[in-house]
Protein backbone atom coordinates (compact mmCIF):
# COMPACT_ATOMS: atom_id res chain seq x y z
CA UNK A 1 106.03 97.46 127.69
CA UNK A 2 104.57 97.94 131.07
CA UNK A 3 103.05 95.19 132.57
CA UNK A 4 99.75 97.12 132.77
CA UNK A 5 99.64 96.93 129.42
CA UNK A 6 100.62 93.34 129.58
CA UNK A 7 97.81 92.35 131.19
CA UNK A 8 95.57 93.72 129.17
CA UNK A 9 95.00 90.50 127.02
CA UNK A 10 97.13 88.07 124.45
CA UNK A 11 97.79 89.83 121.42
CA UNK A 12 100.37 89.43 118.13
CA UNK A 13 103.11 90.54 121.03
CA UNK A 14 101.88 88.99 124.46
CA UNK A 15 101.24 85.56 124.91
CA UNK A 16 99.96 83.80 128.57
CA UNK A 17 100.96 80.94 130.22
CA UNK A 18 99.67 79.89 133.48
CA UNK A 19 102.39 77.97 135.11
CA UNK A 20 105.41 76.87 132.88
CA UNK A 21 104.21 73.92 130.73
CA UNK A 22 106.31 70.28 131.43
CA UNK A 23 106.76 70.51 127.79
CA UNK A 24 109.31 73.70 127.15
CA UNK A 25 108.17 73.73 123.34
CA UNK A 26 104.89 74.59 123.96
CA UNK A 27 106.32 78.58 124.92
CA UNK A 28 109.95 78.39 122.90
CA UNK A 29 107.95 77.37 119.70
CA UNK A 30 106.43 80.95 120.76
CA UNK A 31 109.91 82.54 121.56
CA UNK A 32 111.08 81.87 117.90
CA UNK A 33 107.89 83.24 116.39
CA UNK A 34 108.24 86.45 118.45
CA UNK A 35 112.25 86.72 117.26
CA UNK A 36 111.44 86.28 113.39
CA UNK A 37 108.90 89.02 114.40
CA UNK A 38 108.20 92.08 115.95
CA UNK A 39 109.26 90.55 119.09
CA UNK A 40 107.01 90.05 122.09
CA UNK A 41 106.79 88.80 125.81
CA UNK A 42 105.65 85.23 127.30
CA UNK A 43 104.02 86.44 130.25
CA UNK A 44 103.40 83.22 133.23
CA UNK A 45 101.47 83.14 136.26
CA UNK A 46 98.23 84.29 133.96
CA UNK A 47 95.19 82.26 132.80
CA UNK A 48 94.68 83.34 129.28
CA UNK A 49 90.88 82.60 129.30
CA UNK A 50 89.34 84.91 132.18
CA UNK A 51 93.04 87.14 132.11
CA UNK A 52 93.29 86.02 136.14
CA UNK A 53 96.20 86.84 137.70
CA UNK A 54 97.33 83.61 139.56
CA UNK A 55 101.18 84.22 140.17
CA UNK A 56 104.15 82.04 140.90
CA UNK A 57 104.72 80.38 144.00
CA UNK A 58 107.58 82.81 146.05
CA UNK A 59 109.58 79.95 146.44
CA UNK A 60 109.84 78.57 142.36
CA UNK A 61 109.95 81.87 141.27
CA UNK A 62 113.71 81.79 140.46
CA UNK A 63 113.87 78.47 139.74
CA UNK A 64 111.32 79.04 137.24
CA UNK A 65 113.06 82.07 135.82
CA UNK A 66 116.20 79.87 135.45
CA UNK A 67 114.41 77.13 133.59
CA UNK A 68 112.46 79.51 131.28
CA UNK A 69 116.00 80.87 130.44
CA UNK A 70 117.79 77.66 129.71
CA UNK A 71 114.79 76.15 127.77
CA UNK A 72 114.94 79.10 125.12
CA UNK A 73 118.52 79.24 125.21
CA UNK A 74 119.35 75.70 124.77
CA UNK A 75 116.29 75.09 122.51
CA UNK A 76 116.77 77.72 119.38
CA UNK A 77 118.86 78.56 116.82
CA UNK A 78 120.27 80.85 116.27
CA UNK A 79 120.77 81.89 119.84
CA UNK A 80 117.47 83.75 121.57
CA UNK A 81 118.63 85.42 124.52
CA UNK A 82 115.67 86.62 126.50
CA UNK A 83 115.37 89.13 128.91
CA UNK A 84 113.24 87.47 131.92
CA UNK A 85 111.76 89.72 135.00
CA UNK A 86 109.91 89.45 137.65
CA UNK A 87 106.77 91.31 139.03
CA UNK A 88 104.47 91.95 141.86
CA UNK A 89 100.53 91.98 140.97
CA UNK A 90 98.12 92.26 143.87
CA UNK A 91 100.83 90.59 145.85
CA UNK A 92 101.00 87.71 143.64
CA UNK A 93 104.41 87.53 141.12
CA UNK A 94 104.62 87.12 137.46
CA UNK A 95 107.46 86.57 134.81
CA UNK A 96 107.69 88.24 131.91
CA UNK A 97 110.32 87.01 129.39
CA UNK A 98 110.63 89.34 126.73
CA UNK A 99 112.34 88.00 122.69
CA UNK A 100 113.65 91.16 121.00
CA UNK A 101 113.10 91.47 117.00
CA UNK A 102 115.81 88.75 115.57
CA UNK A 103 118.68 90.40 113.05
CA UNK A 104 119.64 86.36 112.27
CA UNK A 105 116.48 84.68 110.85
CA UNK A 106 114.74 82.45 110.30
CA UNK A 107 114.88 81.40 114.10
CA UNK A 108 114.06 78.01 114.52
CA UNK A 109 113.60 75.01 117.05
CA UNK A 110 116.93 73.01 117.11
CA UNK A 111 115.33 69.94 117.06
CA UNK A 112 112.61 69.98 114.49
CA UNK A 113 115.31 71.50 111.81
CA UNK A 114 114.33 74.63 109.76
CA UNK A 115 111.37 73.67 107.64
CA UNK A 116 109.26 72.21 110.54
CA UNK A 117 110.74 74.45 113.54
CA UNK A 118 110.20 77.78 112.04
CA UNK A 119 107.52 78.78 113.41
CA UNK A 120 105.44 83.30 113.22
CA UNK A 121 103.07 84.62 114.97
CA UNK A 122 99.48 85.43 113.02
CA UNK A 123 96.85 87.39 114.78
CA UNK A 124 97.97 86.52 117.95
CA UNK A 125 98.77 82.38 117.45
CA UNK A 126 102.07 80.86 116.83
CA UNK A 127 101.98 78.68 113.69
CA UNK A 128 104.43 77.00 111.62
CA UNK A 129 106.03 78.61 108.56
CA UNK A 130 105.44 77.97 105.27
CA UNK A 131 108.12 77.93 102.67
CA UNK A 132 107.55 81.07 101.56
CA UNK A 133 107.66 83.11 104.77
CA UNK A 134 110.78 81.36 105.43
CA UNK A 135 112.63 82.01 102.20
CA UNK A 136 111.48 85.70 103.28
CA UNK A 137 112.45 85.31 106.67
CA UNK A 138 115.82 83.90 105.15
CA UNK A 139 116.27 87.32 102.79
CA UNK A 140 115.62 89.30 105.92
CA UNK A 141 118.30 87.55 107.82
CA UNK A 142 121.36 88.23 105.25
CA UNK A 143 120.01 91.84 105.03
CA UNK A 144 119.46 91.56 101.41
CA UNK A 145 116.44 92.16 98.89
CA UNK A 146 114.73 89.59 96.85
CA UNK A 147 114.70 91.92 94.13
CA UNK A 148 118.30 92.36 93.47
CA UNK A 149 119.19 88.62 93.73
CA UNK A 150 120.24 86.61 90.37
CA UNK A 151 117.09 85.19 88.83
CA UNK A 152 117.90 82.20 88.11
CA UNK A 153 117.65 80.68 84.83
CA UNK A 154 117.24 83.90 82.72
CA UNK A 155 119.73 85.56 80.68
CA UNK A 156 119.71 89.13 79.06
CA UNK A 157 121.27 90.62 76.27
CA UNK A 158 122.40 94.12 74.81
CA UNK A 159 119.18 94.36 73.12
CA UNK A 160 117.11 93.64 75.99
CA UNK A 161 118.94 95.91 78.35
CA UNK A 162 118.33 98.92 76.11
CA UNK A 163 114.82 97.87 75.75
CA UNK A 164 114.36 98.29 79.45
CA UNK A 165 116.30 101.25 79.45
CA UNK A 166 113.97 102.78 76.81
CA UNK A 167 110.78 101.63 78.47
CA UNK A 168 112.05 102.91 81.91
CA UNK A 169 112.74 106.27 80.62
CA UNK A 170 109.76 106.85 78.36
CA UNK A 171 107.47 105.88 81.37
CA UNK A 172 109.41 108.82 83.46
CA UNK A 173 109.08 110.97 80.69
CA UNK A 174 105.01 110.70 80.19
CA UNK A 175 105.34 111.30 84.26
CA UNK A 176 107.59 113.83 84.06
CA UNK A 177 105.86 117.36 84.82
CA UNK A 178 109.28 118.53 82.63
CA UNK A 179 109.94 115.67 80.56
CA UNK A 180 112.96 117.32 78.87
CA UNK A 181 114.55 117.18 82.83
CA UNK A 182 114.38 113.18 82.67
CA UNK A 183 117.75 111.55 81.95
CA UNK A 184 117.70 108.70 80.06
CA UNK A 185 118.19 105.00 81.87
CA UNK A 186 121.77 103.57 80.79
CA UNK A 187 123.07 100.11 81.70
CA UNK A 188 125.27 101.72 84.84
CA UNK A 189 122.18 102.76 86.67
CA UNK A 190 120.53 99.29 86.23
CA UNK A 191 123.61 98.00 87.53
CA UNK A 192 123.28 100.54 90.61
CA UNK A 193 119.87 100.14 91.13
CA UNK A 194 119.92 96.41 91.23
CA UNK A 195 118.29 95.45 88.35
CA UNK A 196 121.26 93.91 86.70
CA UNK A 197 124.58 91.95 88.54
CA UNK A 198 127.81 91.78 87.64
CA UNK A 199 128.71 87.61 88.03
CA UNK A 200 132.07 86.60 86.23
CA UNK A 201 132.45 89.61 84.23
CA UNK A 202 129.32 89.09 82.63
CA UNK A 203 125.91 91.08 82.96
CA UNK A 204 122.83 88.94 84.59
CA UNK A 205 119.31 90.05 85.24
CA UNK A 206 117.93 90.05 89.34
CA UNK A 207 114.98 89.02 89.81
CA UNK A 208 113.98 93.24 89.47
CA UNK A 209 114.83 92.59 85.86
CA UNK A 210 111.93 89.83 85.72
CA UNK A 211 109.52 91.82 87.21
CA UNK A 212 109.97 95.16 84.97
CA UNK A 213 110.21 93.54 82.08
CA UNK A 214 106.63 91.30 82.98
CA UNK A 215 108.70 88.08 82.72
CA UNK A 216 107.07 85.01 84.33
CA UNK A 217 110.11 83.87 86.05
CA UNK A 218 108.15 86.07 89.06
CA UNK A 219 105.04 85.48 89.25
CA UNK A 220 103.49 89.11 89.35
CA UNK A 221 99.07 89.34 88.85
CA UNK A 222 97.00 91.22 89.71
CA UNK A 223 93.75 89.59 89.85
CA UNK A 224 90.42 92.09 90.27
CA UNK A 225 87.10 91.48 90.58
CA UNK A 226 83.78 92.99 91.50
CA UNK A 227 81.29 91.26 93.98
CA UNK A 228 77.35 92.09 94.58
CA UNK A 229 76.91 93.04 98.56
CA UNK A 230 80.30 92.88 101.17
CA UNK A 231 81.79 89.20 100.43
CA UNK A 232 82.80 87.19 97.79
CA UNK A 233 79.50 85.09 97.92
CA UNK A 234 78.43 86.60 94.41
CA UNK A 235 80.89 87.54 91.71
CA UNK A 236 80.16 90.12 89.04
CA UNK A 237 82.91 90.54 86.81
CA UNK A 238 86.38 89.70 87.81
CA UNK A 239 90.08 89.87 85.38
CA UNK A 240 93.26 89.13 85.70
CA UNK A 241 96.60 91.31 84.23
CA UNK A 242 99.81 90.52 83.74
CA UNK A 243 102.79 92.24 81.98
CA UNK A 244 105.15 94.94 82.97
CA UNK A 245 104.49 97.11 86.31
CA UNK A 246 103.12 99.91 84.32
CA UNK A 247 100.80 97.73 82.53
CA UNK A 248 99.30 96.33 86.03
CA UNK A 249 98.98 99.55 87.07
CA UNK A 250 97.21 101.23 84.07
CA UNK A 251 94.76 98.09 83.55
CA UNK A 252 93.89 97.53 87.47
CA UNK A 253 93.55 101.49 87.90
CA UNK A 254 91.04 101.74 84.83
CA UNK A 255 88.82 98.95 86.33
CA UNK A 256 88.59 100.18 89.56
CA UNK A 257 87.63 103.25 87.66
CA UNK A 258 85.50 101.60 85.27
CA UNK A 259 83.45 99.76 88.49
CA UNK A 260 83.28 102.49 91.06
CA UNK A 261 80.20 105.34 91.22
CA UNK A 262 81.26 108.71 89.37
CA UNK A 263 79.38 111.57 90.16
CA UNK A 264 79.22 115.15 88.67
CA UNK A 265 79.92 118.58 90.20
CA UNK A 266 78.57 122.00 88.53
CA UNK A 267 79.84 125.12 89.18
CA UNK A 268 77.19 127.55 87.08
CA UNK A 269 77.69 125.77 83.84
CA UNK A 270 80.99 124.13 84.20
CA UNK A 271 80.61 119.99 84.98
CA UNK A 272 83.39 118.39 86.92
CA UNK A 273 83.30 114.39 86.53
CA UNK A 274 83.87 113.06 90.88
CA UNK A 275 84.73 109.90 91.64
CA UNK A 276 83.28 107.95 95.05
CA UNK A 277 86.83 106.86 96.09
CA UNK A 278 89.68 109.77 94.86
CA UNK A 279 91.45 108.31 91.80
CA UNK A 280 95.19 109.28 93.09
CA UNK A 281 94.11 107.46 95.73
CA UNK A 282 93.54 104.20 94.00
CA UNK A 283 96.04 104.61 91.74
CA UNK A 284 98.98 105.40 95.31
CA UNK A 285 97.35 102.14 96.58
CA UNK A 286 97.93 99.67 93.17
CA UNK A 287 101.59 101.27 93.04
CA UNK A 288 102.21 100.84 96.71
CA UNK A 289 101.06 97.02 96.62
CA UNK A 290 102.77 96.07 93.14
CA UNK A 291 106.48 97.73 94.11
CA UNK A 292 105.91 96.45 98.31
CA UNK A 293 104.95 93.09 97.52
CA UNK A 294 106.20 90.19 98.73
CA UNK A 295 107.28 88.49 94.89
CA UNK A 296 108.87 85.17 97.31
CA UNK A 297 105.35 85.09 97.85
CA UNK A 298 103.20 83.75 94.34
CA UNK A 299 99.67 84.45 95.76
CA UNK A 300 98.67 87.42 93.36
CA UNK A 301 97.49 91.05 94.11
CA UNK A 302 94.04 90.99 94.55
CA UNK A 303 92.21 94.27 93.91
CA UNK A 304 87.98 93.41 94.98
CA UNK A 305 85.04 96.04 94.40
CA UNK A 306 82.04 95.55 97.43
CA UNK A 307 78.99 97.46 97.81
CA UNK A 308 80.39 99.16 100.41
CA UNK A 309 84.17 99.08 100.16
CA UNK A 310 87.32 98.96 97.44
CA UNK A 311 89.88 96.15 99.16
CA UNK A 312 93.11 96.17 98.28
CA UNK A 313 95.35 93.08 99.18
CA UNK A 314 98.94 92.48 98.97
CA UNK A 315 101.23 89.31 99.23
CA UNK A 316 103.58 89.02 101.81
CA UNK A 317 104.15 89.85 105.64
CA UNK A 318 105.20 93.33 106.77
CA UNK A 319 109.30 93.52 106.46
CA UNK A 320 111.42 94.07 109.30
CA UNK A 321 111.12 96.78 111.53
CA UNK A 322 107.27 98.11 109.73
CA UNK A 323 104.33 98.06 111.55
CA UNK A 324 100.71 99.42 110.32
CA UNK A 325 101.12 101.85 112.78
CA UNK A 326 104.38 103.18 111.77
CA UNK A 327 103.06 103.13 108.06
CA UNK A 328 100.71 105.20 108.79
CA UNK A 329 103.17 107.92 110.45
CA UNK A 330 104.83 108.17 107.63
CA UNK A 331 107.97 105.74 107.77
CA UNK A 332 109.01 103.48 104.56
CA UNK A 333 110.52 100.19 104.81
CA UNK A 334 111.66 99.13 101.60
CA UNK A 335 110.88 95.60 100.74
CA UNK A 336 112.25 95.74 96.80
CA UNK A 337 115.33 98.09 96.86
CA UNK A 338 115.89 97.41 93.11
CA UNK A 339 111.86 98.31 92.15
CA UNK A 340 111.68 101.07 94.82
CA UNK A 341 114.72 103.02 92.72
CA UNK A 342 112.97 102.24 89.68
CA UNK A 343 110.06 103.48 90.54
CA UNK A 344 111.11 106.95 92.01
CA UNK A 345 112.48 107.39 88.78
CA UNK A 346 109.32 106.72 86.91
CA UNK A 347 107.55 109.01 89.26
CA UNK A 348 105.33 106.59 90.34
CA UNK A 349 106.90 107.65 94.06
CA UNK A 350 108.02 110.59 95.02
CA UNK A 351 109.53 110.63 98.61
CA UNK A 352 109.03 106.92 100.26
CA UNK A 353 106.98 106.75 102.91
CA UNK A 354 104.83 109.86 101.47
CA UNK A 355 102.38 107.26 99.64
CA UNK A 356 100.48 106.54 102.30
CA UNK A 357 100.12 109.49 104.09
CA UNK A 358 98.93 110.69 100.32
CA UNK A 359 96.18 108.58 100.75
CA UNK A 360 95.15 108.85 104.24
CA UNK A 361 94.94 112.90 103.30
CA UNK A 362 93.05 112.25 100.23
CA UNK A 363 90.41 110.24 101.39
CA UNK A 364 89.84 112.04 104.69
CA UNK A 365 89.42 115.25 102.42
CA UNK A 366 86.94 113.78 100.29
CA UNK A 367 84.57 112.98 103.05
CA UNK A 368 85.18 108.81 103.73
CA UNK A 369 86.33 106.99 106.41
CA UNK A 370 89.39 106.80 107.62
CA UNK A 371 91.20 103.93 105.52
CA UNK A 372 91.44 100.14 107.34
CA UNK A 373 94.79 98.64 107.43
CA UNK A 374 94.51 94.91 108.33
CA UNK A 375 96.45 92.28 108.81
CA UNK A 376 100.75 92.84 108.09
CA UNK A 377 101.28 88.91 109.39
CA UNK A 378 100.55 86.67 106.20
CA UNK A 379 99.53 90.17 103.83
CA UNK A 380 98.32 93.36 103.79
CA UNK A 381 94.73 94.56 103.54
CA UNK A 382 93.63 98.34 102.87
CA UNK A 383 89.93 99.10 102.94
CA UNK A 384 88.39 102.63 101.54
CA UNK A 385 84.58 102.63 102.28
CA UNK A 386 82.68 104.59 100.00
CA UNK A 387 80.26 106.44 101.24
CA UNK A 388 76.86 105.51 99.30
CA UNK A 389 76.17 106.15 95.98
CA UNK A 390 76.39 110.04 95.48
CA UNK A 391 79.28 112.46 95.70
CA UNK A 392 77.67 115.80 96.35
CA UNK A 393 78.46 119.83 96.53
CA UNK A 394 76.77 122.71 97.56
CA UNK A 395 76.41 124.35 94.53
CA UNK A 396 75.30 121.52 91.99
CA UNK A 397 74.07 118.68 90.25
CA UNK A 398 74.37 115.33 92.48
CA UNK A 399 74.69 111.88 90.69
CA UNK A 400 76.43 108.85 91.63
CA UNK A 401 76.36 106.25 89.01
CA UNK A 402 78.98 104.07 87.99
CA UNK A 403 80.78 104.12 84.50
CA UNK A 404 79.53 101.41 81.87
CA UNK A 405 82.19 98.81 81.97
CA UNK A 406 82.99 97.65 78.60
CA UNK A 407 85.08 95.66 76.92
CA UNK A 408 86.53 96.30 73.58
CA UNK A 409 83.35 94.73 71.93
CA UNK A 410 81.48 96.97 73.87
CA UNK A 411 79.55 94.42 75.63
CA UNK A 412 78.91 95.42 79.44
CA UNK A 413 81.72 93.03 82.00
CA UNK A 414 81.04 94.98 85.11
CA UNK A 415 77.28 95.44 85.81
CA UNK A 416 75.87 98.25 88.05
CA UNK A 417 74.97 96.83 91.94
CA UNK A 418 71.18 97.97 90.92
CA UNK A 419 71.24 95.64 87.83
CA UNK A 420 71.40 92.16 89.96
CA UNK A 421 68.46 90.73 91.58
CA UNK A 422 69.08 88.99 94.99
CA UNK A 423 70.59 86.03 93.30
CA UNK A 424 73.13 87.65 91.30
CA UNK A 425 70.87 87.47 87.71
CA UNK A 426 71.20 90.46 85.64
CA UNK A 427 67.06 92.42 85.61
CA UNK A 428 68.64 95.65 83.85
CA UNK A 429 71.42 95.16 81.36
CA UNK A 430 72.73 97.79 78.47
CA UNK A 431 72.48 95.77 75.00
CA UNK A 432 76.20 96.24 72.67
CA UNK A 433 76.88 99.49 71.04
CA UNK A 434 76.06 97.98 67.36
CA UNK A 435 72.23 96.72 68.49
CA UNK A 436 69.59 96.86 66.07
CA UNK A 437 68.04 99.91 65.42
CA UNK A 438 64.34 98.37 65.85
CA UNK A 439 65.73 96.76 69.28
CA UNK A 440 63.37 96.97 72.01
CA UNK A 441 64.48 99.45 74.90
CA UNK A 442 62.89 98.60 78.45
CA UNK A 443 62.88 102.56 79.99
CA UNK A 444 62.75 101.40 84.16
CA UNK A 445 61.26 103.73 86.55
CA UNK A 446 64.46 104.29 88.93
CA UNK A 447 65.70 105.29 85.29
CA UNK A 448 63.18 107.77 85.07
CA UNK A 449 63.57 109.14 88.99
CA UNK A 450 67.34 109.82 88.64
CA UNK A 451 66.62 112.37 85.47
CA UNK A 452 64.13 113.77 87.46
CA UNK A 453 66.00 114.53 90.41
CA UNK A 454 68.62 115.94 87.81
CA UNK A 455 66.29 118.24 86.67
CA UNK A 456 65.03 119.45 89.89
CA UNK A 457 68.45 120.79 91.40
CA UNK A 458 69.80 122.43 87.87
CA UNK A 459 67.59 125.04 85.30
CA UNK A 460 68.57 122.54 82.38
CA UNK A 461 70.88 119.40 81.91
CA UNK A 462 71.85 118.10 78.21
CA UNK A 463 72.07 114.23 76.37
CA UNK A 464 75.25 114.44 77.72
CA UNK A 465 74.62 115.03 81.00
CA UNK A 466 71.86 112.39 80.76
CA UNK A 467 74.47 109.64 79.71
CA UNK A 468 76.65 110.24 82.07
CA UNK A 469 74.20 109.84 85.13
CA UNK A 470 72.28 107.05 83.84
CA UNK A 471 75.52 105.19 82.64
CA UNK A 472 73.70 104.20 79.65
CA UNK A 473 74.30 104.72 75.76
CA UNK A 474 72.97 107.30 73.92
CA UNK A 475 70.14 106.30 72.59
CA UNK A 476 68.91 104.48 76.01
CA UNK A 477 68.91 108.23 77.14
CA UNK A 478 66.95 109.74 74.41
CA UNK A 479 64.33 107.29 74.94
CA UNK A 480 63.98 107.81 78.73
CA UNK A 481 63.88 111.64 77.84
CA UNK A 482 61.77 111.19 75.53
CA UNK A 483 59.39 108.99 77.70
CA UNK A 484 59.45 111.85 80.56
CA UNK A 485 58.61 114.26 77.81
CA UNK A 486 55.72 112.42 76.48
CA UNK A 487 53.70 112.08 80.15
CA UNK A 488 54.66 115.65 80.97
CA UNK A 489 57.68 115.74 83.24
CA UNK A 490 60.00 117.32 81.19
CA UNK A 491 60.33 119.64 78.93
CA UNK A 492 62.93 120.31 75.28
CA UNK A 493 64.46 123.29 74.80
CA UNK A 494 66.68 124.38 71.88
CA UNK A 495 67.62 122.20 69.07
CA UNK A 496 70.37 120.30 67.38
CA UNK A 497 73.69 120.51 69.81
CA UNK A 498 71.81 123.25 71.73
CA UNK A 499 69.41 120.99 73.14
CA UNK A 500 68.79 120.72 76.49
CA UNK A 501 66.04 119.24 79.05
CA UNK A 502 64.57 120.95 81.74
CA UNK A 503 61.91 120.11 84.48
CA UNK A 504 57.99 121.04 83.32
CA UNK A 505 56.63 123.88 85.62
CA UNK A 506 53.10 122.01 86.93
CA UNK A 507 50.02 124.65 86.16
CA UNK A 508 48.07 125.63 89.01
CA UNK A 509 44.12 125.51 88.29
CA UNK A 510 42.66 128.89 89.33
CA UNK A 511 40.08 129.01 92.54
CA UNK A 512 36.99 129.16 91.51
């Protein structure tokens, strides 16, 4: 790193000191975080406030550079060996000690022991570890996965293992372009993928086992919700799944579905149903979080739906050697070795480090802004922004309404955003499926003006059609065509399944 760029501000990598404090802590504390990180530099002889360049006195400056050296040597463990230079600014010097990326973590401070000296750096602090990061940090440092240790405390037998085998292999099958290609899961591959160990001649599950099989002895959720406006201030529906990986990825992929705007697309008479936010996507996104998780970690996967925005989050920091930036070039770092095998083989990934790329091509080709990757300290964030509530094309009808959300009772869980007033209380609602026939059925004027501007940009649209951008039931629509019909907006043409609704032509009066 140049120390142009060094200068240009404290970051996750730089960090300022002005002089070297009396207390060495207060920068090795900083020297371990850096080494069970990405590494970074303690730059001295610069206020971090104003980013003034103040310099060492010519005559400390190796005696400085000594001490800095000693304090980080003598004061970590395992051994930080950092690689301290000097240099000229304006004719005023500066030290730069730079901590490579540790291979032996967790680094700690000698004399606070391991659970109170471990210390990472999170947007650009230094903070102490929690338990969690460090049993991560620990994994890192024997260059193993989580996934493929022992879980303790569960056994397995025949029958189970050819119950995963036969769950494995019919979800690669229904994924399977060729499904006759797929060869069926045996014992030996679980064995080779990590799934199962070998531990005194007997067979016992990893913690992979746990996870594909949707025991609780790892804690895997996935916990979504939808929110009225951009925070959490206002919930509107929100669930929680659990259960095998392809179970959290069917049910959280179907809600997003179920609680995102879907518009339609005609080409002459053909209708193609468009979703806001590209459902492959999503659905890359929800795989990519559930099989890179951090499962040391038992915060769950939280999946949240915002006026402006789908957020997916995922436990865990960034492993080893990744960076967002890196992620977003293309190159995979496998957290889960054990899950990432398992997974190619479902066809739920196809090369690693593909996914993402997937995405960023997706959404960029629908029309939305560039994904936001945030965080990669504590967890990782991915924003989509949709772009307002219509999906359009040159050549057809334009809605952009979100699907009814309904549970199996068919009463509505995830409102629309225009059905809440300002204080999150429900104005329009759709009543259950099995209402009474003499129910009353409020027809609302923004109702009205979206079957209307229907009508205007296609010759005809059908009941259908109507359902589908209002997001209401059946007979909701037939009223509010009905009503148009009645004060002479629209017109009904044909009969039985060949009916269809079209704009009324407005008469003229003649001049007199």
């Amino acid at each position: 790193m140049s120390i142009k760029t060094l200068l240009n501000g404290e970051s996750k990598n730089v960090e300022y000191k002005l002089t070297p404090p009396s207390r060495s802590i207060n920068y090795t504390k900083t020297a371990v975080a850096f080494a069970n990180g990405q590494g970074g530099c303690l730059v001295f002889g610069v206020e971090d406030q104003t980013l003034r360049v103040v310099g060492i006195a010519e005559d400390k400056v190796f005696t400085v550079m000594d001490s800095i050296s000693d304090a980080i040597v003598n004061s970590c463990e395992p051994l930080i060996i950092p690689d301290i230079t000097m240099h000229d600014v304006n004719g005023k010097t500066v030290i730069v000690a730079e901590i490579a990326p540790g291979l032996q973590r967790p680094y700690h401070i000698k004399s606070l022991g391991q659970e109170q000296g471990t210390f990472v750096r999170v947007a650009g602090t230094t903070r102490q570890a929690d338990q969690p990061t460090i049993r991560e940090l620990t994994i890192e440092g024997s260059n193993r996965s989580f996934d493929q240790v022992q879980c303790l405390g569960l056994s397995v037998t025949e029958k189970d293992i050819e119950a995963l085998c036969a769950s494995l292999t019919k979800t690669a099958k229904n994924n399977a372009e060729d499904p006759a290609k797929v060869k069926t899961v045996t014992e030996k591959q679980l064995l080779q993928w990590g799934v199962l160990a070998e531990q005194d001649g007997q067979l016992v599950p990893t913690n992979a086992y746990a996870i594909l099989t949707g025991n609780t002895a790892v804690r895997s959720v996935v916990q979504c919700g939808v929110f009225k406006g951009t925070t959490k201030a206002v919930f509107v529906d929100r669930r929680e799944f659990t259960g095998t990986p392809q179970e959290l990825i069917e049910e959280s992929y179907q809600y997003v579905l179920r609680n995102i705007h879907m518009g339609a697309r005609f080409k002459g008479v053909y209708r193609q149903d468009v979703y806001e936010i590209p459902p492959d996507a999503i659905r890359e996104l929800i795989v990519n979080a559930i099989v890179h998780r951090s499962y040391i970690d038992h915060s769950s996967i939280q999946i949240a739906i915002y006026d402006d925005r789908l957020e997916i989050t995922s436990p865990g920091r960034l492993p080893l050697g990744q960076t967002i930036e890196r992620m977003k070039q293309g190159y995979s770092k496998i957290r889960n070795e054990a899950l990432a095998s398992a997974f190619e083989y479902m066809g739920y990934i196809e090369h690693w480090g593909s996914g993402i790329l997937r995405v960023l091509q997706e959404v960029r080709d629908a029309g939305l802004p560039e994904p936001e990757f945030l965080g990669g300290d504590t967890d990782l964030r991915i924003n989509i922004y949709r772009n307002g509530s219509e999906t359009g094309s040159d050549d057809g009808i334009v809605t952009g309404l979100r699907r009814d959300s309904l549970s199996d009772d068919g009463i509505v869980t995830g409102l629309r955003r225009d059905s809440l007033s300002d204080d999150g209380i429900a104005e329009e609602t759709t009543s259950k499926t099995n209402a009474a026939p003499n129910a009353t059925i409020t027809v609302l004027p923004s109702q009205k003006e979206r079957i209307l501007d229907a009508l205007r940009k296609n010759v005809s649209i059908s009941i259908s059609d109507a359902i589908r951008i209002l997001g209401v039931q059946e007979r909701q629509a037939q009223r509010i065509l009905k009503s148009l019909i009645e004060e002479g907006s629209a017109v009904k043409i044909g009969a039985a399944r060949a009916t269809r609704y079209a704009e009324a032509k407005k008469r003229t009066e003649p001049h007199e």
